[in-house]
N, C-alpha and C. Protein backbone atom coordinates (compact mmCIF):
# COMPACT_ATOMS: atom_id res chain seq x y z
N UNK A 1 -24.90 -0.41 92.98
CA UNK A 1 -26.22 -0.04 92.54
C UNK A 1 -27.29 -0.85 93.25
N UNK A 2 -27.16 -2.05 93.67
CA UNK A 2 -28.31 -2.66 94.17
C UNK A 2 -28.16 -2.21 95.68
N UNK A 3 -27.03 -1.92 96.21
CA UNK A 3 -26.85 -1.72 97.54
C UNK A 3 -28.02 -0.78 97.99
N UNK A 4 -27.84 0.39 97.05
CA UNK A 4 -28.74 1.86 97.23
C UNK A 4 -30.19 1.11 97.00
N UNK A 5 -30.51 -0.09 96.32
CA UNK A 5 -31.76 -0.27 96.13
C UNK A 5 -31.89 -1.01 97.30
N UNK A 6 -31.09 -2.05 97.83
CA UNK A 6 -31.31 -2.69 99.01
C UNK A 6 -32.03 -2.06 100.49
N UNK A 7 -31.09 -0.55 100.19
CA UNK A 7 -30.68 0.49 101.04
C UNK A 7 -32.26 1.77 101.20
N UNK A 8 -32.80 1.39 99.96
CA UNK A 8 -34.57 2.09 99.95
C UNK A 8 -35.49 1.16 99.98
N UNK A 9 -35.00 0.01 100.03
CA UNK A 9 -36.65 -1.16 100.62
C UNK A 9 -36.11 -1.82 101.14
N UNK A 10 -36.99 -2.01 102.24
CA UNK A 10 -36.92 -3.22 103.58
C UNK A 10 -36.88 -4.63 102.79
N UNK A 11 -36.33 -5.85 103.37
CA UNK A 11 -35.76 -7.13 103.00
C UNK A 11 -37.44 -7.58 102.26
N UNK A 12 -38.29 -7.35 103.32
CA UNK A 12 -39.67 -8.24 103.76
C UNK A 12 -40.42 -7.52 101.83
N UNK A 13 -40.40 -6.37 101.47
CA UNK A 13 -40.59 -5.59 100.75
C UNK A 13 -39.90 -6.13 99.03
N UNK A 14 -38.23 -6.39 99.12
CA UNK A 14 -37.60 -6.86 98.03
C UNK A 14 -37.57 -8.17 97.89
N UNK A 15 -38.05 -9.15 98.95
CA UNK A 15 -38.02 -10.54 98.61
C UNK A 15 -39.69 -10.53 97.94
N UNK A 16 -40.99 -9.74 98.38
CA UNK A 16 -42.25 -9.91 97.90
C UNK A 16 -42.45 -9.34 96.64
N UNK A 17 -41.71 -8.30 96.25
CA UNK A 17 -41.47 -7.70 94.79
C UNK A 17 -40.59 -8.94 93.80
N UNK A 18 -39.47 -9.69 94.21
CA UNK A 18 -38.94 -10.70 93.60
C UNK A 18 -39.63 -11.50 93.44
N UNK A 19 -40.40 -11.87 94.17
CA UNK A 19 -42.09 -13.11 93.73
C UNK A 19 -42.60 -12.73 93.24
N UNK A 20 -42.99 -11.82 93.15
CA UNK A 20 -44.37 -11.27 92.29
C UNK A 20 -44.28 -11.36 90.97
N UNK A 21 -42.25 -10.65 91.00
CA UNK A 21 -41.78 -10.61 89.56
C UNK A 21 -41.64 -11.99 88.97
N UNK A 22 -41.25 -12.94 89.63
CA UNK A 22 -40.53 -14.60 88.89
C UNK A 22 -41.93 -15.09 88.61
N UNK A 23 -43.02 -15.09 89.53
CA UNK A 23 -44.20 -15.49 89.53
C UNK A 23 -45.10 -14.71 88.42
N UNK A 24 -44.83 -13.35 87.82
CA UNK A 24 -45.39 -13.10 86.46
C UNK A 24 -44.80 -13.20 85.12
N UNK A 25 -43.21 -13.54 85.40
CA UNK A 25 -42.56 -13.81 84.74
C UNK A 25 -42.91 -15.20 84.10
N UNK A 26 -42.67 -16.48 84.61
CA UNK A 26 -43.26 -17.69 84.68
C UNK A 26 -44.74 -17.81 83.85
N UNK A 27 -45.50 -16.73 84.60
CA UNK A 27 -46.77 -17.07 83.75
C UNK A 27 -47.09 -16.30 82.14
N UNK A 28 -46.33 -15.62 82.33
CA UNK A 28 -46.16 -15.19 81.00
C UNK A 28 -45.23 -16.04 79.57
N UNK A 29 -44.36 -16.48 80.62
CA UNK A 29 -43.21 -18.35 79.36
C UNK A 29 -44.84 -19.01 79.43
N UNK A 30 -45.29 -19.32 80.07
CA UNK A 30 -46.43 -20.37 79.88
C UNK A 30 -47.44 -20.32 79.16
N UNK A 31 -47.78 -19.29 79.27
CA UNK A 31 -48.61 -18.43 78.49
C UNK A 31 -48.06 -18.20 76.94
N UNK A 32 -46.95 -17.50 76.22
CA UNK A 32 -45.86 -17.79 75.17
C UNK A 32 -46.21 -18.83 74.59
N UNK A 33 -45.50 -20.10 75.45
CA UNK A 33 -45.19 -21.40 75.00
C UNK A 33 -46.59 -22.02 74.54
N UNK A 34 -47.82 -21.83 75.05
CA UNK A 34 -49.09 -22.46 74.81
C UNK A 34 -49.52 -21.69 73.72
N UNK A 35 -49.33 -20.15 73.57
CA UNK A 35 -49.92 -19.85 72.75
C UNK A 35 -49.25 -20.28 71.07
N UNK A 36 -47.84 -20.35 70.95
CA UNK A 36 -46.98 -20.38 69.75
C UNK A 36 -46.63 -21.97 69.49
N UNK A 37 -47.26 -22.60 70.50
CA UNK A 37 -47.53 -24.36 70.60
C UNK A 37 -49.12 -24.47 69.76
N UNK A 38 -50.08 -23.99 69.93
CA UNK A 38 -51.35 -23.87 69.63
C UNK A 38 -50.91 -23.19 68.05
N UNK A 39 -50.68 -21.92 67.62
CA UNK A 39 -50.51 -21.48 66.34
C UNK A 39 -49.70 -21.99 65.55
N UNK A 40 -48.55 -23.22 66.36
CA UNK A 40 -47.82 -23.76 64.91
C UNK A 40 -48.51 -24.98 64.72
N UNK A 41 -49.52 -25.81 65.42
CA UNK A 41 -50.45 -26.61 65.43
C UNK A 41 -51.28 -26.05 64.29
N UNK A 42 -52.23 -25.16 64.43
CA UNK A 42 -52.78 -24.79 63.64
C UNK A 42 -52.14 -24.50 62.45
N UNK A 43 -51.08 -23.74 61.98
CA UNK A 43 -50.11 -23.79 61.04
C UNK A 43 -50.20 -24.89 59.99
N UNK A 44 -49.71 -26.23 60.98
CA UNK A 44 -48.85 -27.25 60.30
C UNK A 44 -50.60 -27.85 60.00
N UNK A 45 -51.54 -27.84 60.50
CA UNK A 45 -52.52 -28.25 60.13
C UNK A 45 -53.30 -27.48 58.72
N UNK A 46 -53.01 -26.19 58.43
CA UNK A 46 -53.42 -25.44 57.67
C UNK A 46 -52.45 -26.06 56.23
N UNK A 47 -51.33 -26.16 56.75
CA UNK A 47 -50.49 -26.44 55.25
C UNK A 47 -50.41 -28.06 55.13
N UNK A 48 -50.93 -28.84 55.79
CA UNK A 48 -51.41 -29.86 55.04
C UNK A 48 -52.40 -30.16 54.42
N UNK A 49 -53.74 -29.37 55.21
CA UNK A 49 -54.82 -29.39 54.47
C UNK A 49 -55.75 -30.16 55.89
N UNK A 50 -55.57 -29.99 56.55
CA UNK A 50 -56.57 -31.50 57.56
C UNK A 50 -57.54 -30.12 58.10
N UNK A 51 -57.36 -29.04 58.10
CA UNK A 51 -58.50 -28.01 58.34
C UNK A 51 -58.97 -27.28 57.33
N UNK A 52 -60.36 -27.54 57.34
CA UNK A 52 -61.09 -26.66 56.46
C UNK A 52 -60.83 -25.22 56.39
N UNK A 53 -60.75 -24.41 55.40
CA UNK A 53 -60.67 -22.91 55.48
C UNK A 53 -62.08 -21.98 56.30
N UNK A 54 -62.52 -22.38 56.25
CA UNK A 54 -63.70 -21.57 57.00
C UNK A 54 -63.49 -21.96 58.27
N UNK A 55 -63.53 -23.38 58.88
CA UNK A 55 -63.25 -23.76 59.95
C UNK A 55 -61.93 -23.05 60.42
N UNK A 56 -61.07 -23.05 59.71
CA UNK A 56 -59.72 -22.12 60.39
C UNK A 56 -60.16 -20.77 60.93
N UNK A 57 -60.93 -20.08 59.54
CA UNK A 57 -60.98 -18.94 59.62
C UNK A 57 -61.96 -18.40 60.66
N UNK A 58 -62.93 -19.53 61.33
CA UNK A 58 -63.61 -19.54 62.50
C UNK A 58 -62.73 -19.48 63.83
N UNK A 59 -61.58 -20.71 63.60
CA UNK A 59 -61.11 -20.84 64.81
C UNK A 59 -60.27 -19.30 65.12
N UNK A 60 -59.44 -18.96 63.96
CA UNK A 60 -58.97 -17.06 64.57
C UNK A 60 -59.49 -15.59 64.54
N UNK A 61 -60.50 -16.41 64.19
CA UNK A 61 -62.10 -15.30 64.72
C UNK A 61 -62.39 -15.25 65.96
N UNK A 62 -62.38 -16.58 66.75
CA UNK A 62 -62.73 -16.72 67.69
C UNK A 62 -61.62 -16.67 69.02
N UNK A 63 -60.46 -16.71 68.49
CA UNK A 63 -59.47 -16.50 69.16
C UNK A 63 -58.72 -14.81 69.15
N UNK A 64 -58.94 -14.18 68.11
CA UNK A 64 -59.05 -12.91 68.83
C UNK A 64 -59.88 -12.15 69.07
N UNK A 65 -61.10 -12.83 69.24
CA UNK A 65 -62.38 -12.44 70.04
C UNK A 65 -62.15 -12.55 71.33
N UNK A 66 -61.36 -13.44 71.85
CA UNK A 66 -61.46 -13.90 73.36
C UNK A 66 -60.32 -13.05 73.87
N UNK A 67 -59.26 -12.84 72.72
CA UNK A 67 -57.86 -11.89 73.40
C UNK A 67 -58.69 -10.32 73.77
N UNK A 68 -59.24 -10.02 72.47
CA UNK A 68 -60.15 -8.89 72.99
C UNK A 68 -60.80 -8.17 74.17
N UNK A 69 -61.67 -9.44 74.38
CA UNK A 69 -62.65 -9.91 75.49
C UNK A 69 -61.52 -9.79 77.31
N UNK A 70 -60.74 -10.55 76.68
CA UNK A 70 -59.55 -10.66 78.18
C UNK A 70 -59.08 -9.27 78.26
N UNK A 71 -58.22 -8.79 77.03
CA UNK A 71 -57.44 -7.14 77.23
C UNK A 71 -58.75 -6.04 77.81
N UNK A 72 -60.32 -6.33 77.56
CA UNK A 72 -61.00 -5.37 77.87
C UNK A 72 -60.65 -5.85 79.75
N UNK A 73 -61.33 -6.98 80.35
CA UNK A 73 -61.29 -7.06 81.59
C UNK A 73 -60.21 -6.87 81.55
N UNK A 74 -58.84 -7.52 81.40
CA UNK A 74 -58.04 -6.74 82.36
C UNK A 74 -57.55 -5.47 82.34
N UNK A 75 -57.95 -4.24 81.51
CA UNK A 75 -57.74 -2.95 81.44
C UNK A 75 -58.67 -2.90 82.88
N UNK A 76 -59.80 -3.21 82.62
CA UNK A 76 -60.88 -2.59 83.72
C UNK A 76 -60.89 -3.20 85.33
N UNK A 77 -60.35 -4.24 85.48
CA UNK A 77 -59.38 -4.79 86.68
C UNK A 77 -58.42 -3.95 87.13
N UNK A 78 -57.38 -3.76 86.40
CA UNK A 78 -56.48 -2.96 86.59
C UNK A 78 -56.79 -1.22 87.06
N UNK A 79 -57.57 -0.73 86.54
CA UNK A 79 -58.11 0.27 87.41
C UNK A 79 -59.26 0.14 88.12
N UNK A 80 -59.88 -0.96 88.49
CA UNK A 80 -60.59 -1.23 89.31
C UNK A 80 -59.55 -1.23 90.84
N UNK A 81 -58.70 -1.93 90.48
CA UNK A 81 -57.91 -2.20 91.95
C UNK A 81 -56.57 -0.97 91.80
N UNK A 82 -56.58 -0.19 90.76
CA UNK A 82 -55.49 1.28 91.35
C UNK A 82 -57.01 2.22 92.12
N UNK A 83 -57.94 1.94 91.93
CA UNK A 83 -58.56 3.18 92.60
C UNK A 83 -58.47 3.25 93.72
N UNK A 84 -58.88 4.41 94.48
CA UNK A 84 -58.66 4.46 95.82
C UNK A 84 -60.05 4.72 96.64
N UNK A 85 -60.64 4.20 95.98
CA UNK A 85 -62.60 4.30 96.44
C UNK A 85 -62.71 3.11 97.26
N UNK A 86 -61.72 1.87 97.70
CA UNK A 86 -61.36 0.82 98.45
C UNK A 86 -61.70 0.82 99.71
């Protein structure tokens, strides 16, 4: 099975698709790890009490304001650079 895939893209072609992939792969664990590092922070801070409730309820206001904010640009990135008006 990989032969036939070997066998429809050039070397130069499947080694730059393998980067692209490990290299979004990677940033996406990093991305994971910071974000579920950050929410059990906040967590363990919520169930002791060392954050105010409003102040919490500010800080994930403001944090899926910004996820928002990012998913809009990168929808509009993403067909910014499939168009073919280039």
């Amino acid at each position: 099975m990989i032969g036939r895939l070997d066998d429809c893209l050039s070397p130069v072609a499947t080694k730059t698709t393998l980067y692209h992939v490990v290299r979004l792969g990677l940033r996406v664990y990093v991305v994971s790890v910071v974000l579920v590092g950050t929410y059990s922070v906040f967590w363990i801070a919520d169930i002791a009490g060392l954050i105010p409730n409003t102040l919490l309820s500010t800080i994930w206001i403001g944090i899926a304001v910004m996820g928002s904010i990012f998913l809009v640009l990168l929808v509009s990135l993403f067909f910014a650079a499939r168009s073919s008006g280039r």
